[in-house]
Protein backbone atom coordinates (compact mmCIF):
# COMPACT_ATOMS: atom_id res chain seq x y z
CA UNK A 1 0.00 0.00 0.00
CA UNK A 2 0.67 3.54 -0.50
CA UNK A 3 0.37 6.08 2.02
CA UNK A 4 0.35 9.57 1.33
CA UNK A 5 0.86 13.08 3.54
CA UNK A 6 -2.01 14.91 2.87
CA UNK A 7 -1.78 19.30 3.46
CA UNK A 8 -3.45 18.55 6.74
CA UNK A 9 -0.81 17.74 8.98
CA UNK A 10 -1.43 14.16 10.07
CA UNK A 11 -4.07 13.53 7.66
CA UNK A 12 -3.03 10.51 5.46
CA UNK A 13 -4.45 9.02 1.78
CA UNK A 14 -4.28 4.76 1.42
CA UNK A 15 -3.65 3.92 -1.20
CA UNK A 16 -4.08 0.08 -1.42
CA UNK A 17 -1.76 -2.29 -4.08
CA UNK A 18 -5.28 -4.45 -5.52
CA UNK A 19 -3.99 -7.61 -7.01
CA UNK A 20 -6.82 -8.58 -9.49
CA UNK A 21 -6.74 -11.67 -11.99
CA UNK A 22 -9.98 -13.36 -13.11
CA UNK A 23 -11.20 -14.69 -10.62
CA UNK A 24 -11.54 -11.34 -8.86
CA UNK A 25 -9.17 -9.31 -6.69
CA UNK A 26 -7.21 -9.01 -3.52
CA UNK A 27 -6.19 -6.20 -1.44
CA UNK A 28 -4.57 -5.20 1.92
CA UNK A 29 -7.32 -3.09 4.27
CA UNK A 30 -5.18 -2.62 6.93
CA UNK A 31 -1.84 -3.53 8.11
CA UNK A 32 0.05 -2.31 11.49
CA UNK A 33 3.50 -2.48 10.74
CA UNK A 34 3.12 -0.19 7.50
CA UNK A 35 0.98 2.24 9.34
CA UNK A 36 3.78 2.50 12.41
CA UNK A 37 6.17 3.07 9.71
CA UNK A 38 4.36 6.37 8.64
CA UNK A 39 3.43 7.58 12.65
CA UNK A 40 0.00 5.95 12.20
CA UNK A 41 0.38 4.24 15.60
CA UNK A 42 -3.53 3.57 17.01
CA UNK A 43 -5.95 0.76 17.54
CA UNK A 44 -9.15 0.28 15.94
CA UNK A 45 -11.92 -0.48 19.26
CA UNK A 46 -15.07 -0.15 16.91
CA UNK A 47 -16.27 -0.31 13.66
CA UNK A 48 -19.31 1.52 12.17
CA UNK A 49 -20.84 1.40 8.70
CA UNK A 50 -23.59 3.42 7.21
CA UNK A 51 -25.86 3.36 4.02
CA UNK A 52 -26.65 6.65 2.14
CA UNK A 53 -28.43 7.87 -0.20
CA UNK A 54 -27.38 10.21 -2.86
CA UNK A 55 -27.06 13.87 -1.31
CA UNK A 56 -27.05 12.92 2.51
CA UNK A 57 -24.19 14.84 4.30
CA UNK A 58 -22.99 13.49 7.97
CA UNK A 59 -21.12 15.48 9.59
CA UNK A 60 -18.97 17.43 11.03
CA UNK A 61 -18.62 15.31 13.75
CA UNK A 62 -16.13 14.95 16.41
CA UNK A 63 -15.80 13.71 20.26
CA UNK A 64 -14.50 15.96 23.24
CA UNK A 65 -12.81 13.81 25.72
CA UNK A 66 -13.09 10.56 24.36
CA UNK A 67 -11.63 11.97 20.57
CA UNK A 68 -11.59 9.60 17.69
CA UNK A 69 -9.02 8.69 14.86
CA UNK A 70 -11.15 6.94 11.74
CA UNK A 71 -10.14 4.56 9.16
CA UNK A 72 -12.86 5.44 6.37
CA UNK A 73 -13.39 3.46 3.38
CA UNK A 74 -16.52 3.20 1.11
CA UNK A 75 -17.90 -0.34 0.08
CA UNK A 76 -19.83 0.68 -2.30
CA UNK A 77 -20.31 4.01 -4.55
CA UNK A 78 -18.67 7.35 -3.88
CA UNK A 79 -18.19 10.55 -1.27
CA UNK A 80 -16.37 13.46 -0.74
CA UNK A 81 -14.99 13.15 2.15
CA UNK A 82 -13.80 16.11 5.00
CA UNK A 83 -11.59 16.50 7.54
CA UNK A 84 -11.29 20.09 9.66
CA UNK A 85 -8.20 20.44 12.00
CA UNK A 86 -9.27 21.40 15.41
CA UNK A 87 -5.78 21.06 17.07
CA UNK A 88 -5.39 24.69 18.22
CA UNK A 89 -1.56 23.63 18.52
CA UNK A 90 -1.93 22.52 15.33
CA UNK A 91 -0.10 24.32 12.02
CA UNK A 92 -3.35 23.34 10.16
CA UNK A 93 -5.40 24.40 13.07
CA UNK A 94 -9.07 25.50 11.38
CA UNK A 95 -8.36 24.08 7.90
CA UNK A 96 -10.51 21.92 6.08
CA UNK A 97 -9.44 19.19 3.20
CA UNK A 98 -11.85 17.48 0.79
CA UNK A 99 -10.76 14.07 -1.12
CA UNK A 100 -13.18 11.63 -2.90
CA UNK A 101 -13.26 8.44 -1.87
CA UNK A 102 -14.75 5.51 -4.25
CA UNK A 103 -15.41 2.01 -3.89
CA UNK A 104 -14.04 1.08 -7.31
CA UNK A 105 -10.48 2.84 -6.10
CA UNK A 106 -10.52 1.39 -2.70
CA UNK A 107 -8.74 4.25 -1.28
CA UNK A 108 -8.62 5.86 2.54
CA UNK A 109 -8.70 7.94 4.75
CA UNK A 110 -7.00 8.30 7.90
CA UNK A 111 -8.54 10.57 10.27
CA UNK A 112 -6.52 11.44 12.72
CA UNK A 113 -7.96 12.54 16.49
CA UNK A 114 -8.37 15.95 16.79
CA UNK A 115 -10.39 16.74 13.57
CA UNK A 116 -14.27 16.69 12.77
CA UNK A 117 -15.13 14.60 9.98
CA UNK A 118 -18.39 14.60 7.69
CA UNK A 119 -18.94 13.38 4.29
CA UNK A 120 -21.26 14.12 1.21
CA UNK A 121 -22.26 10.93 -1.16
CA UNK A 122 -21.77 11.91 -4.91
CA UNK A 123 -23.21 8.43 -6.15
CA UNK A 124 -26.63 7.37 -5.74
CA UNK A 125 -25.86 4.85 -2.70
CA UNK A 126 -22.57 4.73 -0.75
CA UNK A 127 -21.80 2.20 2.18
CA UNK A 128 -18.98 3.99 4.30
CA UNK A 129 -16.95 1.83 6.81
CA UNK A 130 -15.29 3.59 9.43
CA UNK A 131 -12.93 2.04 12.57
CA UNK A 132 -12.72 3.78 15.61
CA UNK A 133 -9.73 4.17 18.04
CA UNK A 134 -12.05 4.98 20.34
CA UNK A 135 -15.78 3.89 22.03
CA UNK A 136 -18.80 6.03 20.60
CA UNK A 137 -20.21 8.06 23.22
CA UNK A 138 -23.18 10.33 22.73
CA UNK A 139 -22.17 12.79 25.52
CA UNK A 140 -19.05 13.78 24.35
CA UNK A 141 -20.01 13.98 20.71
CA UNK A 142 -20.50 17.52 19.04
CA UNK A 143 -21.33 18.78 15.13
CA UNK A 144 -20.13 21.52 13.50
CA UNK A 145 -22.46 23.15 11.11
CA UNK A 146 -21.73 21.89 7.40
CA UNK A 147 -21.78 25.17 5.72
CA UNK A 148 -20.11 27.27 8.33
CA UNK A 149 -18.76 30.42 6.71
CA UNK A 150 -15.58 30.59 8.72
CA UNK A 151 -14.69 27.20 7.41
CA UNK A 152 -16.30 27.69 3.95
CA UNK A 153 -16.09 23.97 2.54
CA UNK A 154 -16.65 23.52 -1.23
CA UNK A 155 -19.03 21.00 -0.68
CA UNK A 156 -20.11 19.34 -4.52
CA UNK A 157 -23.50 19.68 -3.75
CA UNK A 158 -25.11 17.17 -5.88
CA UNK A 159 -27.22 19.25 -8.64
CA UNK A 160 -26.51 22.55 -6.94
CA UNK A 161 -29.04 21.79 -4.21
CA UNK A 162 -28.94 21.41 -0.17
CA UNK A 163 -28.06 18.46 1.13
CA UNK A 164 -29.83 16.01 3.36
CA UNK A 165 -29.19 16.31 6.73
CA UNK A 166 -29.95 14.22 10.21
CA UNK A 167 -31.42 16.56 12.32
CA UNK A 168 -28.57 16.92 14.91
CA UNK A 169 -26.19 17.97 11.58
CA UNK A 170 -28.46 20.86 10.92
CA UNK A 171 -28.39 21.74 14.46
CA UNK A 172 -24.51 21.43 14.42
CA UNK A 173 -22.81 24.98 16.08
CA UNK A 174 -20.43 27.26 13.82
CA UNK A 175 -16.78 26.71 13.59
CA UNK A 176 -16.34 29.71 15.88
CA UNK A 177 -18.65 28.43 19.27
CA UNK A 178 -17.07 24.94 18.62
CA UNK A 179 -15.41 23.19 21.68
CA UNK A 180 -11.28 22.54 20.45
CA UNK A 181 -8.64 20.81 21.03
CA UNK A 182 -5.97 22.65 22.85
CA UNK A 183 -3.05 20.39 22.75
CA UNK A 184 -1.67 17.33 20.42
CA UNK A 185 -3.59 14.03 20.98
């Protein structure tokens, strides 16, 4: 696998070696030692997956106190995918970076703790597999609104329009109010 240094600092791009004959193919999802080698060191405690449909956006989410690094892949179809740097220690500290993510590519993204995450699907259905290096929990979780102006995130909107949103995401607080991080983690 490849793994590259995205302008986020910490933020990495997987790109997996598929070995494909015809009988089908064969690829590498994760593997410790080469993600030690490039200061990926974390364990994976959970993993979540969720179905889409074309135009939902999740996100920006993020955990005070019990923060999480993600592994996110799609299974099937396509997303743009965003991570926001809320390390106030942090060189990148309140940037944003977009990369799509398809199925057919079988790329990553590593997600490091310390960042919100959310993610727009492009195609008309997109399974998205995430692992956690840390335990879910509801009381320390917060959103940032999607189309906060401080941020300013070219989102593709699909067709122009707004996207579909849970009802906590619309509720989510501006970049501004947001709780941050103020050290490394």
């Amino acid at each position: 696998m490849e793994i590259v240094n995205l302008h986020l600092r910490n933020l990495k791009l997987i790109k997996p070696h598929v070995f494909s004959d015809s009988r089908g193919y064969f690829f590498e999802v994760f593997n410790q030692n080469k993600f030690v080698q490039h200061d990926m060191k974390f364990s994976i405690v959970q993993i979540n997956q969720s179905g889409s449909k074309k135009g939902v956006l999740r996100g920006l989410h993020y955990q005070v106190n019990k923060p999480q690094g993600k592994l996110v892949r799609v299974i099937t179809g396509e997303i743009f995918d965003v991570a926001v740097d809320l390390r106030e220690s942090s060189d990148t500290y309140g940037q944003w970076e977009g990369v799509f993510l398809k199925a057919e590519d079988k790329t990553q993204l590593w997600v490091p703790p310390g960042f919100a995450h959310g993610f727009l699907v492009l195609s008309t259905w997109a399974d998205v597999e995430y692992g956690t290096t840390d335990f879910y929990s509801p009381e320390n979780e917060r959103t940032i609104v999607w189309d906060d102006k401080t941020l300013a995130i070219k989102w593709p909107l699909v067709n122009g329009g707004l996207p579909l949103l849970a009802e906590k995401d619309a509720k989510g607080v501006s970049f501004d109010e947001a709780e941050k991080f103020n050290e490394e983690i």
